[in-house]
Protein backbone atom coordinates (compact mmCIF):
# COMPACT_ATOMS: atom_id res chain seq x y z
CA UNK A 1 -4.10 -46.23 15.01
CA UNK A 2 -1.84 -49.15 13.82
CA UNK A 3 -0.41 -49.12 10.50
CA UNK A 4 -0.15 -52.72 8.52
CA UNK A 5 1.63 -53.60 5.81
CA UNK A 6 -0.87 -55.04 3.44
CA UNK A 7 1.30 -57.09 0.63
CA UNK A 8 -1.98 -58.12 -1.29
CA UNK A 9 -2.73 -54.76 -2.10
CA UNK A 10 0.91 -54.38 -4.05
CA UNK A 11 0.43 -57.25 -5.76
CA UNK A 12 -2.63 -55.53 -7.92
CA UNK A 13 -0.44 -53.15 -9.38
CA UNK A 14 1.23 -53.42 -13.07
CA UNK A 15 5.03 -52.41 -12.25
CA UNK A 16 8.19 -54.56 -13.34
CA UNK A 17 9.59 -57.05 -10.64
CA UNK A 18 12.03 -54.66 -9.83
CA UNK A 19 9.99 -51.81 -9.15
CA UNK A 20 7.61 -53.77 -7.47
CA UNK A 21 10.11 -54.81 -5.01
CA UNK A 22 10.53 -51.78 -3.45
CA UNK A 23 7.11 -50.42 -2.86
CA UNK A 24 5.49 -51.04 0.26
CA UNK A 25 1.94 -50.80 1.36
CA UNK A 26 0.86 -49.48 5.17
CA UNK A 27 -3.22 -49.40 5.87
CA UNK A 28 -4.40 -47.85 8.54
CA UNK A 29 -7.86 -48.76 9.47
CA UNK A 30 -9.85 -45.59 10.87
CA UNK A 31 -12.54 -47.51 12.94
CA UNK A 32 -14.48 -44.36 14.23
CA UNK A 33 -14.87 -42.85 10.98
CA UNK A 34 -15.30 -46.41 8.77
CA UNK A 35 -12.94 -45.72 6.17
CA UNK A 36 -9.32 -46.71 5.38
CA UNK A 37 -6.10 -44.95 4.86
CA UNK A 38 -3.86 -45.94 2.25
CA UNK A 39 -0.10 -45.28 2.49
CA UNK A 40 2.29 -46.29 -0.15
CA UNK A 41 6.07 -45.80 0.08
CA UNK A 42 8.91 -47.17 -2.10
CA UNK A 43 12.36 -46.95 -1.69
CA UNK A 44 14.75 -45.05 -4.02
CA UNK A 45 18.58 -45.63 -4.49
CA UNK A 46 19.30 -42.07 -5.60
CA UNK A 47 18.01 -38.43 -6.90
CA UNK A 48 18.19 -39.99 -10.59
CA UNK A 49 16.74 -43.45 -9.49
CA UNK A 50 14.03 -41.18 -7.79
CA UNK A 51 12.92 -38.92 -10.79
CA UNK A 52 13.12 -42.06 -13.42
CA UNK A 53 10.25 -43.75 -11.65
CA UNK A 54 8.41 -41.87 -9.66
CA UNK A 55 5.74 -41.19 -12.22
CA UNK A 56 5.30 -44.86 -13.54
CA UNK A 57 4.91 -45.74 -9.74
CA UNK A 58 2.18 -43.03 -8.90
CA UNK A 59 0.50 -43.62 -12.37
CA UNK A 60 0.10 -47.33 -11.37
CA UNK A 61 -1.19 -46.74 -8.07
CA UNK A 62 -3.91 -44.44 -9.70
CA UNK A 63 -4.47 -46.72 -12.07
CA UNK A 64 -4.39 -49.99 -10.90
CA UNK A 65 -5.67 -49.00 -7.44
CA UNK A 66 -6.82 -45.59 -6.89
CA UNK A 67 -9.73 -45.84 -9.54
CA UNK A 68 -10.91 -49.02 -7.50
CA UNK A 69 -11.36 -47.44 -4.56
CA UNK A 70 -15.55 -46.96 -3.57
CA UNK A 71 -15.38 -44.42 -0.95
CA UNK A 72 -14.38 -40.50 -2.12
CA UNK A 73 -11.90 -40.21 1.45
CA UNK A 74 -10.18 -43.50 1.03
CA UNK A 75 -9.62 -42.12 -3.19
CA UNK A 76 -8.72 -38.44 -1.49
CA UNK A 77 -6.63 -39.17 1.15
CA UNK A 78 -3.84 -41.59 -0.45
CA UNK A 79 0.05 -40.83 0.34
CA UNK A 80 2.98 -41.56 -1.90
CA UNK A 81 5.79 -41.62 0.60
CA UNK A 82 9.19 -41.75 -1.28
CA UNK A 83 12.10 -42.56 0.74
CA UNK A 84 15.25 -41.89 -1.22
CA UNK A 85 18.86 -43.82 0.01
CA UNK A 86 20.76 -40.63 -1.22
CA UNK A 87 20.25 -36.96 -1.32
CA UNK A 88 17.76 -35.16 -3.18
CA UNK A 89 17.57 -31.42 -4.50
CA UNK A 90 15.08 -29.21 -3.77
CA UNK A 91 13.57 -28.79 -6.85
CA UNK A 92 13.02 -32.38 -7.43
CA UNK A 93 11.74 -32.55 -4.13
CA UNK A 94 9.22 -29.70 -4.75
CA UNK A 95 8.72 -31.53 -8.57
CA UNK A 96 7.75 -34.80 -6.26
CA UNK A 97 5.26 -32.49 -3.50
CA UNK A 98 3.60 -30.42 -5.67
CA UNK A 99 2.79 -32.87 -8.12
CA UNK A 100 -1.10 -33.25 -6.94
CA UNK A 101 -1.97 -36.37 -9.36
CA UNK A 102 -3.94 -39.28 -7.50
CA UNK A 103 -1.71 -38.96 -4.32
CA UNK A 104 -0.40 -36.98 -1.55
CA UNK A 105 2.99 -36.95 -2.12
CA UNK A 106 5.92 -36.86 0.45
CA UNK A 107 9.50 -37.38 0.19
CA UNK A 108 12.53 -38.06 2.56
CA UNK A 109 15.97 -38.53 0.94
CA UNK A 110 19.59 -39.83 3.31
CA UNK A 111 17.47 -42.85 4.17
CA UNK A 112 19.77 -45.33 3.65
CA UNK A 113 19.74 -48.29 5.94
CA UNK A 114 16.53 -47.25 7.40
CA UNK A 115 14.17 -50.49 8.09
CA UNK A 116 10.75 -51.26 7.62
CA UNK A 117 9.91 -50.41 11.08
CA UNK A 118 11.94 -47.16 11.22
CA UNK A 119 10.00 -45.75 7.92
CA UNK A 120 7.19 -46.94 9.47
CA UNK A 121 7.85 -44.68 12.42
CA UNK A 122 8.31 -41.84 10.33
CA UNK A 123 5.35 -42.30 8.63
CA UNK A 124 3.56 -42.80 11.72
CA UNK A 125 4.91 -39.47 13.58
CA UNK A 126 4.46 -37.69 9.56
CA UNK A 127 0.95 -38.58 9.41
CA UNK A 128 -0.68 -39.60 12.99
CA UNK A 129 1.67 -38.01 16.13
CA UNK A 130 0.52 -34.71 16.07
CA UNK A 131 2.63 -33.58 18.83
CA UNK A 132 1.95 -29.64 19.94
CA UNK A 133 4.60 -27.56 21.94
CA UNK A 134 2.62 -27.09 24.89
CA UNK A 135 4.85 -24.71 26.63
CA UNK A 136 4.85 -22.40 23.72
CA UNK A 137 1.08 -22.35 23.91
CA UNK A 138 0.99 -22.32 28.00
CA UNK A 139 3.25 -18.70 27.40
CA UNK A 140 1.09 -17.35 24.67
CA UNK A 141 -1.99 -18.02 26.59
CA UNK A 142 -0.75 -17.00 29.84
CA UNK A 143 0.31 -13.36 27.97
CA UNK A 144 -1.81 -11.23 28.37
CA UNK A 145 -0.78 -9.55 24.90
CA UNK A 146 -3.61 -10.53 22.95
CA UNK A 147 -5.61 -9.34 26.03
CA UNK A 148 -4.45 -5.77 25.87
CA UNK A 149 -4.43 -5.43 22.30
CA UNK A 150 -8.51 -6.86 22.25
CA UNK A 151 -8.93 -4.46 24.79
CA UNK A 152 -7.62 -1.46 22.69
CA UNK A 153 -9.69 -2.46 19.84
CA UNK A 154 -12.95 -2.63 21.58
CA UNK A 155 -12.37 0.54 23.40
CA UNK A 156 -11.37 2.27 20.22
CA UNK A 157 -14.18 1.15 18.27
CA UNK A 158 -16.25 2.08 20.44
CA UNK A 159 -15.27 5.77 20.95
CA UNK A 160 -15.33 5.61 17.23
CA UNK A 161 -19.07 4.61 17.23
CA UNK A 162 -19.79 6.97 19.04
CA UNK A 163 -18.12 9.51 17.45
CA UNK A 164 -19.48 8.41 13.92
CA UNK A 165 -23.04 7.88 16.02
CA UNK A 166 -22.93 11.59 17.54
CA UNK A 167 -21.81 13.21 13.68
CA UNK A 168 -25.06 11.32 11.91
CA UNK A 169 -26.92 12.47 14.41
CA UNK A 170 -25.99 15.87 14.35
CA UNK A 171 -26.55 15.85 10.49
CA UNK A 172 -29.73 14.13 10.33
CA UNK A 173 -28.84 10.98 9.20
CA UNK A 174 -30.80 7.75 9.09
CA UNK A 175 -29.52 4.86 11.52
CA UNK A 176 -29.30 2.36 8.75
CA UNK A 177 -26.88 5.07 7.19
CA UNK A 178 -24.95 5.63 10.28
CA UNK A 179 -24.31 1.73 10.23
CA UNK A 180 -22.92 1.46 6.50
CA UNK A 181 -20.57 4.28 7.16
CA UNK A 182 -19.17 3.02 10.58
CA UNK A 183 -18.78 -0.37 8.50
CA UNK A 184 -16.82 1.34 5.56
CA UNK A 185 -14.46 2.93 7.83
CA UNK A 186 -13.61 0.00 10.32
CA UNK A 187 -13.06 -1.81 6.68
CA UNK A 188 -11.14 0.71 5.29
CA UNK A 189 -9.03 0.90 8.77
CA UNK A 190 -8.66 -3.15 9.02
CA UNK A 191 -7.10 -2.48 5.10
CA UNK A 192 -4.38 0.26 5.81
CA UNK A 193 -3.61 -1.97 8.88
């Protein structure tokens, strides 16, 4: 997957010259799936620089762009990257991510002197490199924890079927019976666990 910038695509929306300098538009074309991604990003001198604009940015992306869009995954799956030159807080960083209006919303602040192609990097590895510790995986798999412990469930449940199977038969009870009540006790069990 290569991401582009695609300039024509910031030129649609309604921002002031200044803001409109410092957004930035990546595609990525997903040719197996026949859709595009859409990732905008802008870049913010400061914390205060950040929370002044970053509505009137994402409100003109939905606007101007979002509501153009024709297919549902290219309108679903649009990213608001902020990088921010300075240092931002935590709450306005969760303000930023949890705001779940027209885009996906990400931000990185100490970014100054980053380039284009180092933000593209990060959005790349962010979005694309899905990179899995493989050793971590190779031990857990190799244990044979999880073995053991499966083990010890099966076994136990199933001297407790047939302990539950030998009372209900020793009282008379139905099979259909015997089956709700070995249910309602594994349930109850899994609960307390």
């Amino acid at each position: 997957m290569k991401l582009q910038i695609n300039e024509i695509l910031v030129e649609d929306l309604t921002l002031e010259n200044e803001l409109k300098r410092n957004i930035k538009c990546f595609s990525c074309d997903i040719q197996d799936r026949n859709f595009n991604l859409y990732i905008f990003s802008y870049e913010f001198k400061d914390e205060v620089d950040f929370l002044e604009n970053f509505k009137t940015i994402n409100n003109s992306i939905a606007f101007d762009f979002q509501r153009n869009l024709i297919k549902e995954i290219e309108r679903w799956n649009l990213y608001f990257i902020a990088f921010v030159n300075g240092e931002v807080s935590g709450q306005a960083k969760n303000t930023f991510e949890q705001d779940k209006y027209a885009t996906r919303k990400i931000v990185y602040d100490g970014m100054s002197n980053t380039t284009i192609a180092e933000k593209k990097g990060v959005i790349y590895k962010k979005l694309f490199d899905l990179e899995l510790n493989s050793r971590e995986h190779e031990q857990k798999i190799n244990s044979n924890e999880n073995e053991q412990t499966l083990i010890t469930f099966l076994t136990d449940a199933e001297q407790k079927t047939l302990e539950i199977t030998n009372k209900a038969v020793a009282n008379g009870i139905k099979k259909k019976s015997v089956a709700e009540n070995y249910l309602k006790e594994i349930l109850n069990e899994q609960k307390n666990i």
